[in-house]
N, C-alpha and C. Protein backbone atom coordinates (compact mmCIF):
# COMPACT_ATOMS: atom_id res chain seq x y z
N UNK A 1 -4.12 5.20 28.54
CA UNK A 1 -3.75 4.33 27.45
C UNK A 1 -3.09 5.12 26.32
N UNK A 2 -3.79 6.17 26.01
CA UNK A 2 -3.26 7.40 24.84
C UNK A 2 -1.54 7.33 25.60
N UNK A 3 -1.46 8.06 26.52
CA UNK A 3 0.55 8.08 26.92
C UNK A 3 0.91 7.09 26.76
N UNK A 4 0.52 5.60 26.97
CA UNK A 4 1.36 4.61 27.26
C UNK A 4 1.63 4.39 25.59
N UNK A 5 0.61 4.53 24.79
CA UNK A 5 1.18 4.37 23.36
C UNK A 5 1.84 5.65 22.57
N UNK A 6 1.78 6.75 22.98
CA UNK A 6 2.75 7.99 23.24
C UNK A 6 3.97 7.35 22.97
N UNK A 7 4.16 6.55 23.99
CA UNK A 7 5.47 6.86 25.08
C UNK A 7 5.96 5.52 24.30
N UNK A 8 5.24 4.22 23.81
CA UNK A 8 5.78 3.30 22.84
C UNK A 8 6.27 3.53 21.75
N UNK A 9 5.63 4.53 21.44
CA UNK A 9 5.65 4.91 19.62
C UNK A 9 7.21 6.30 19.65
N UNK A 10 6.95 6.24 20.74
CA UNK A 10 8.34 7.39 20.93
C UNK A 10 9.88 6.40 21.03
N UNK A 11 9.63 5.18 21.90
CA UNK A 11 10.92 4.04 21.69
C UNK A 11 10.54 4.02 20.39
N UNK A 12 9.86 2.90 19.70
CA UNK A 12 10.03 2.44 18.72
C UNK A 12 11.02 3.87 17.70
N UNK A 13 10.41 5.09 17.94
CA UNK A 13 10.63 5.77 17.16
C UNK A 13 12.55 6.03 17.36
N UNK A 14 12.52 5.83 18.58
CA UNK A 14 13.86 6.06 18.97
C UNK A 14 15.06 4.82 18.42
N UNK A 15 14.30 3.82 18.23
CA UNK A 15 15.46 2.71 18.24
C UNK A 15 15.27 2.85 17.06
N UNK A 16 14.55 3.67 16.23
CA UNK A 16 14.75 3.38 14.71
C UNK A 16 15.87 3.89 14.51
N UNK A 17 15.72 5.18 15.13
CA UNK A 17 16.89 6.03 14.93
C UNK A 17 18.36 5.49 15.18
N UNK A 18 18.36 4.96 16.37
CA UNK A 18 19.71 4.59 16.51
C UNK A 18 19.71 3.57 15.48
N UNK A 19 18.91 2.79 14.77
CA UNK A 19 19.65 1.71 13.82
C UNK A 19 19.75 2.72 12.46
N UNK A 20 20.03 3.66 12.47
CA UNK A 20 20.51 4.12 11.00
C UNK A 20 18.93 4.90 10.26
N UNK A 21 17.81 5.05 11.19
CA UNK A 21 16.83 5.56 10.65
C UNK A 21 16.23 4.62 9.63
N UNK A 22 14.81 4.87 8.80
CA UNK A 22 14.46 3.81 8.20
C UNK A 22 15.43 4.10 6.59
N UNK A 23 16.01 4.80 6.27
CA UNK A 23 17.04 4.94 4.88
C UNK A 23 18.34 4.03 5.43
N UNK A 24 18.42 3.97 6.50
CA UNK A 24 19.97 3.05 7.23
C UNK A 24 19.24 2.24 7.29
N UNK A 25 18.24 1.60 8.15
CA UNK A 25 17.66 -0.05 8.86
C UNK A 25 17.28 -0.67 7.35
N UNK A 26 16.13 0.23 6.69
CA UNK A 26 16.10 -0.63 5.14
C UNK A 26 16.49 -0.46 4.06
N UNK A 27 18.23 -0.13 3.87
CA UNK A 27 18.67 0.08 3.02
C UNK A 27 18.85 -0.64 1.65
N UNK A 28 18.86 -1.78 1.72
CA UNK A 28 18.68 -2.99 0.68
C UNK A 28 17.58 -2.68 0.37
N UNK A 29 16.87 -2.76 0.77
CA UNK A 29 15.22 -2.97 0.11
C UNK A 29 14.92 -1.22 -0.79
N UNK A 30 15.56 -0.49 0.18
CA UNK A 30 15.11 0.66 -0.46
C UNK A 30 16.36 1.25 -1.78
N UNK A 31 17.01 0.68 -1.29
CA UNK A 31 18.22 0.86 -2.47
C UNK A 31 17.73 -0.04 -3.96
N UNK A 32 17.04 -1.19 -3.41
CA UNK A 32 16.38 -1.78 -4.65
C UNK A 32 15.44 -0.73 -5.48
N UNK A 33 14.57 -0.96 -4.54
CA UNK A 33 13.25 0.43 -5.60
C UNK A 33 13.54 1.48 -6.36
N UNK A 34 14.86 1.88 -5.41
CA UNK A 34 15.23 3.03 -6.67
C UNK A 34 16.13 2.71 -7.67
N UNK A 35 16.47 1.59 -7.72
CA UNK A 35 17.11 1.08 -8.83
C UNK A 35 16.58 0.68 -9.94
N UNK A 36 15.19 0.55 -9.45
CA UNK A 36 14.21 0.09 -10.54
C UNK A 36 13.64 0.82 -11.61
N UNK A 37 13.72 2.34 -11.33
CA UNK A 37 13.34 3.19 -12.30
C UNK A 37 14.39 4.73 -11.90
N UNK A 38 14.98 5.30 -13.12
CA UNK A 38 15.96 6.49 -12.70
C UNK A 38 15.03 7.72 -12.09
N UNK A 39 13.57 7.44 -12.39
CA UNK A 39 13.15 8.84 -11.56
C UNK A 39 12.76 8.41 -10.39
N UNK A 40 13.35 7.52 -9.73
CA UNK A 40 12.35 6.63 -8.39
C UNK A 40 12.95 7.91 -7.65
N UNK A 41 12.84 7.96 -6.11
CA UNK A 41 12.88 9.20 -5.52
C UNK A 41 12.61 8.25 -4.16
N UNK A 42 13.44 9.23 -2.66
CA UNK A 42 12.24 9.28 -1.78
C UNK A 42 11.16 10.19 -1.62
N UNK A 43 10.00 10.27 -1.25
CA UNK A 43 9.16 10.79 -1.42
C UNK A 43 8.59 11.71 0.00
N UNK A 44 9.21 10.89 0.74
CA UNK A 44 8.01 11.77 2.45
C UNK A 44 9.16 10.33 3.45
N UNK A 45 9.68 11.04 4.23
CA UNK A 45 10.37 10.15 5.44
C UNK A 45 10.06 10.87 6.57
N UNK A 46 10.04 9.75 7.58
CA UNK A 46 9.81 10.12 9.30
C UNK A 46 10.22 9.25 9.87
N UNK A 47 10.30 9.09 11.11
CA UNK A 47 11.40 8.12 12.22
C UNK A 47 10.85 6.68 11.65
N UNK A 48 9.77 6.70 11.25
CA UNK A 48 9.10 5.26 11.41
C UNK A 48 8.34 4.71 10.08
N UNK A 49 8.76 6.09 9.35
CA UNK A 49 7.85 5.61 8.09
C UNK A 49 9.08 6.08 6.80
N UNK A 50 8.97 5.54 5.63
CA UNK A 50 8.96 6.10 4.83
C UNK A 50 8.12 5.48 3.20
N UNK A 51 8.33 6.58 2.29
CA UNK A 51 7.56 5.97 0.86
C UNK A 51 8.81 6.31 -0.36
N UNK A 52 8.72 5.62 -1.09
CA UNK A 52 9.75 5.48 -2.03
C UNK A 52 9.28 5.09 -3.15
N UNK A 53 9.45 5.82 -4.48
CA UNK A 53 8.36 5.45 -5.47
C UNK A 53 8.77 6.81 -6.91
N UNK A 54 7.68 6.76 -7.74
CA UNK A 54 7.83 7.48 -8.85
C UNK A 54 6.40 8.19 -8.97
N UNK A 55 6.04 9.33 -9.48
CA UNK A 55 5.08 9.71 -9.56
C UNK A 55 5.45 10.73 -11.49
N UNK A 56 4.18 10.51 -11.73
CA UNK A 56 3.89 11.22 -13.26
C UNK A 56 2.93 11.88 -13.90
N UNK A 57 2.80 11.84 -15.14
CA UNK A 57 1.44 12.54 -15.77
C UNK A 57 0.98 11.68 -15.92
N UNK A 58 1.47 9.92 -15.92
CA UNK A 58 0.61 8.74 -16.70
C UNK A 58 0.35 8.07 -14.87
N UNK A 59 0.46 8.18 -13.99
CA UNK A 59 0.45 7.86 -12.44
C UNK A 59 1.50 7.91 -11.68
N UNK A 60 1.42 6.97 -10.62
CA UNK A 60 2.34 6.88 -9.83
C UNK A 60 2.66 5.07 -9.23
N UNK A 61 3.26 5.16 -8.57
CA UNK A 61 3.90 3.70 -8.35
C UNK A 61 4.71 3.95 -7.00
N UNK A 62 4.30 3.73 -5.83
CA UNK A 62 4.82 3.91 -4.67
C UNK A 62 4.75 2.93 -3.44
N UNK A 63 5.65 2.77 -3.21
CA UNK A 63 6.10 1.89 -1.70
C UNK A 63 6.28 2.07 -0.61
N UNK A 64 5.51 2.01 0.52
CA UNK A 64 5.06 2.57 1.75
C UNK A 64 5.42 1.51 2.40
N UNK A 65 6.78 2.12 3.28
CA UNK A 65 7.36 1.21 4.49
C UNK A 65 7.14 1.90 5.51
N UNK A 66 6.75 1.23 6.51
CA UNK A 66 6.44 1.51 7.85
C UNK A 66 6.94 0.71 8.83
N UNK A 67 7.24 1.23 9.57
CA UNK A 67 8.15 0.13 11.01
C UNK A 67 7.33 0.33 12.44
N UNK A 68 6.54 -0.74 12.77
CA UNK A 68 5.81 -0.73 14.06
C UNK A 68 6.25 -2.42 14.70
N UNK A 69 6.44 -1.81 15.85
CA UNK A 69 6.66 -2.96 17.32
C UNK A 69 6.91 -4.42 16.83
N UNK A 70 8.08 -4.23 15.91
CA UNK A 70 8.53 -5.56 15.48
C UNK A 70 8.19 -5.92 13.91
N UNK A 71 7.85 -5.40 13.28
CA UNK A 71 6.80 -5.52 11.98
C UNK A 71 7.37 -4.40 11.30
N UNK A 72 7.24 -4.90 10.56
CA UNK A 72 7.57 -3.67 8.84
C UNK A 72 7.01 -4.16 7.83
N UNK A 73 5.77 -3.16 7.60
CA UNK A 73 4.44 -3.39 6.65
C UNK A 73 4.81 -2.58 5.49
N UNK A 74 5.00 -3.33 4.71
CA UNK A 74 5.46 -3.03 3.07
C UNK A 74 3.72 -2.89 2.42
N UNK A 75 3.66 -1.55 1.81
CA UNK A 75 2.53 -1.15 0.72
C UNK A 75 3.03 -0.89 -0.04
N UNK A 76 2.20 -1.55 -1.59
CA UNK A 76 2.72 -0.80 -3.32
C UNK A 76 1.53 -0.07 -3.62
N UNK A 77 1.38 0.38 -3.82
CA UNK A 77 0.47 1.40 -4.40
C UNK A 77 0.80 1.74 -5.81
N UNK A 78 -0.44 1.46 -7.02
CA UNK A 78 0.17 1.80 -8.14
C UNK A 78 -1.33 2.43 -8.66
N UNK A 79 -1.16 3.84 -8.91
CA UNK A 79 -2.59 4.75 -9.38
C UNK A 79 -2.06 5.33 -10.73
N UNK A 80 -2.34 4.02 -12.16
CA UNK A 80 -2.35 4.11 -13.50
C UNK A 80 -3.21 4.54 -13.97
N UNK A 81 -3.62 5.57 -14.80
CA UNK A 81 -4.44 6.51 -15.51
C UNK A 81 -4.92 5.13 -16.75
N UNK A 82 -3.79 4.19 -17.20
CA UNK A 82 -4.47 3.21 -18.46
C UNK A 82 -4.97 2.10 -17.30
N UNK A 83 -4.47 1.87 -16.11
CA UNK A 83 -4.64 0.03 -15.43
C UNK A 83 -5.31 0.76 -14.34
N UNK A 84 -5.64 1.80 -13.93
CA UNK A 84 -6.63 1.64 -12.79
C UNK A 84 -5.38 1.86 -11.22
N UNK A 85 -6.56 1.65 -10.24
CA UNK A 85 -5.67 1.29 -8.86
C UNK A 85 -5.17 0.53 -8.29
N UNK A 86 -4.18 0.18 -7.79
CA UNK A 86 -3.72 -1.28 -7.38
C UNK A 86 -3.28 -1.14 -6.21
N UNK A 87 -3.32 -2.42 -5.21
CA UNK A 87 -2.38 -2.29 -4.18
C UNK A 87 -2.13 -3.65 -3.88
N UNK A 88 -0.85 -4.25 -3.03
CA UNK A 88 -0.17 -5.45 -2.99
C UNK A 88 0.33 -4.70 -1.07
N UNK A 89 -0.03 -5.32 -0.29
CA UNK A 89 0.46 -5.61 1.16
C UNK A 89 1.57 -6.83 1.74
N UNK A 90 2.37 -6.29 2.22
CA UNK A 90 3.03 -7.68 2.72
C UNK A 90 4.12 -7.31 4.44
N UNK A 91 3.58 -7.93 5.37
CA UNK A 91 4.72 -7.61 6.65
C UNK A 91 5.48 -8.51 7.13
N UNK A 92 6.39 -8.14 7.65
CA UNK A 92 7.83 -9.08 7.84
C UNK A 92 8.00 -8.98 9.03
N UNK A 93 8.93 -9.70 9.57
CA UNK A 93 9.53 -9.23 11.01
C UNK A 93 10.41 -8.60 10.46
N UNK A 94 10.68 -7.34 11.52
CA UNK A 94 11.44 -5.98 11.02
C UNK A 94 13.13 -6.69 11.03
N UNK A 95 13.75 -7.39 11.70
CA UNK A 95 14.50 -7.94 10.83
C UNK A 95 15.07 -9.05 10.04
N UNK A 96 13.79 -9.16 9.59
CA UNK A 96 14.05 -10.58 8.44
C UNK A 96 15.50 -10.19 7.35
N UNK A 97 15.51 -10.97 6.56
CA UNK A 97 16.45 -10.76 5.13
C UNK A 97 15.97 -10.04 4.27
N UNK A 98 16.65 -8.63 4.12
CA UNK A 98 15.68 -7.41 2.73
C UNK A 98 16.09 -8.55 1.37
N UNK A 99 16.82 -9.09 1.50
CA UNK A 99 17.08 -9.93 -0.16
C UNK A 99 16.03 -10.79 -0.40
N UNK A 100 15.37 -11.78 0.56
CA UNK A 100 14.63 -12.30 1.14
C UNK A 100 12.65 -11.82 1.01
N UNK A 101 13.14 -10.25 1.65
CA UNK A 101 11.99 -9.42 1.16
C UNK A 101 11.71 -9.75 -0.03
N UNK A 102 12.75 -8.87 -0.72
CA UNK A 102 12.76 -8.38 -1.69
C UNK A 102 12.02 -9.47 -2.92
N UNK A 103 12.59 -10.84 -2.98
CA UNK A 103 12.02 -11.65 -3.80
C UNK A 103 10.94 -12.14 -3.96
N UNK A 104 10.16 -11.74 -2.28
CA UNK A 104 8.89 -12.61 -2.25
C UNK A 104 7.85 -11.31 -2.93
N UNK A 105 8.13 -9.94 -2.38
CA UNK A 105 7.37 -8.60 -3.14
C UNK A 105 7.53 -8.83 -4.43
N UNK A 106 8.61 -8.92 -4.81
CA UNK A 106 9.06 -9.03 -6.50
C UNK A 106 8.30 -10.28 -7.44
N UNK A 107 8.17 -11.04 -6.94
CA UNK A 107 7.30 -12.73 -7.13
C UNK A 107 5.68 -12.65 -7.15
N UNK A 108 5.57 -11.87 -6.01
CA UNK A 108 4.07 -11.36 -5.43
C UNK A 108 3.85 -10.46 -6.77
N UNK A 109 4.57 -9.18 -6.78
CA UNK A 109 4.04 -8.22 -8.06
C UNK A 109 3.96 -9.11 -9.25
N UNK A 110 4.85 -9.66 -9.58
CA UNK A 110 5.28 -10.38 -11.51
C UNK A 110 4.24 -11.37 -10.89
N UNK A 111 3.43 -12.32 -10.31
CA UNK A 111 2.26 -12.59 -10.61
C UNK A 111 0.95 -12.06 -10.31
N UNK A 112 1.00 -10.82 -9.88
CA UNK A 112 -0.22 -9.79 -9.51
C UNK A 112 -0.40 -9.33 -11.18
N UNK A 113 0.43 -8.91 -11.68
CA UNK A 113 0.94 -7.87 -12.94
C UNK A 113 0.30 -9.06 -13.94
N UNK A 114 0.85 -10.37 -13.92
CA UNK A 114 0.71 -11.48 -14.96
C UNK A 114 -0.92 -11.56 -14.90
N UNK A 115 -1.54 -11.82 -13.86
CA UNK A 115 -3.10 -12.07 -13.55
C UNK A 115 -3.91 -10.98 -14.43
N UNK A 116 -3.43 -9.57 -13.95
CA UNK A 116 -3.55 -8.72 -14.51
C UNK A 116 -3.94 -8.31 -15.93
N UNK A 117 -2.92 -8.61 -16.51
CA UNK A 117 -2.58 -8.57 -18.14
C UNK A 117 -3.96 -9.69 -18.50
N UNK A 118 -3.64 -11.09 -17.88
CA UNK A 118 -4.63 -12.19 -18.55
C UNK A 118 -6.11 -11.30 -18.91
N UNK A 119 -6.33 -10.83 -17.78
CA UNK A 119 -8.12 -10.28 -17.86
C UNK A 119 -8.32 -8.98 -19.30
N UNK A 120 -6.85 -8.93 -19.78
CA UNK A 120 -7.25 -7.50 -20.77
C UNK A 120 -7.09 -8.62 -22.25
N UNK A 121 -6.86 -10.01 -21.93
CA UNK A 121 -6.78 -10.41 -23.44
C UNK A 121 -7.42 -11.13 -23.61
């Protein structure tokens, strides 16, 4: 069973590649994040993964894309020294619409963030 998922995780890993790697396959989406802040960065890439995000003296704020057997599992991760730890999950079919993505993560955070704020006033 260990080879046969070897030997899956080695396609998957392969067809990532031929679609442009995950900086080519999710370029919209990841071209967004770093638009969002000038120190955004990539952070750590591999055939099947990558994270894209900002890190500081006041925390960090990072987005963990991953591409498995049809699925692309979007993590935010936000570790604020004033707000604490956060995290927001969301998976797609790997090729849905990144614009598409993009609005429902963006909708999801601005009322995660809004909930948020309520409990400090």
């Amino acid at each position: 069973m260990l080879i046969r998922f070897a030997s899956d995780y080695n396609k998957q890993a392969n067809t990532v590649i031929k679609q442009g790697g995950m900086r080519g396959k999710y370029k919209t989406l990841i071209n967004h994040i770093l638009r969002q802040d000038s120190s955004a960065r990539i952070i750590q890439e591999t055939n099947t993964f990558i994270s894209v995000g900002l890190t500081g003296i006041s925390g960090s704020t990072i987005f963990f894309i991953h591409q498995t057997f049809g699925t692309v599992t979007i993590q935010y991760k936000v570790d604020s020294k004033v707000f604490g730890k956060h995290q927001l999950e969301w998976k797609f079919n790997e090729f849905a619409d990144q614009e598409k993505m993009i609005e429902k993560i963006t909708n999801d955070i601005s009322a995660y963030n809004n909930n948020m704020i309520q409990k400090f006033m």
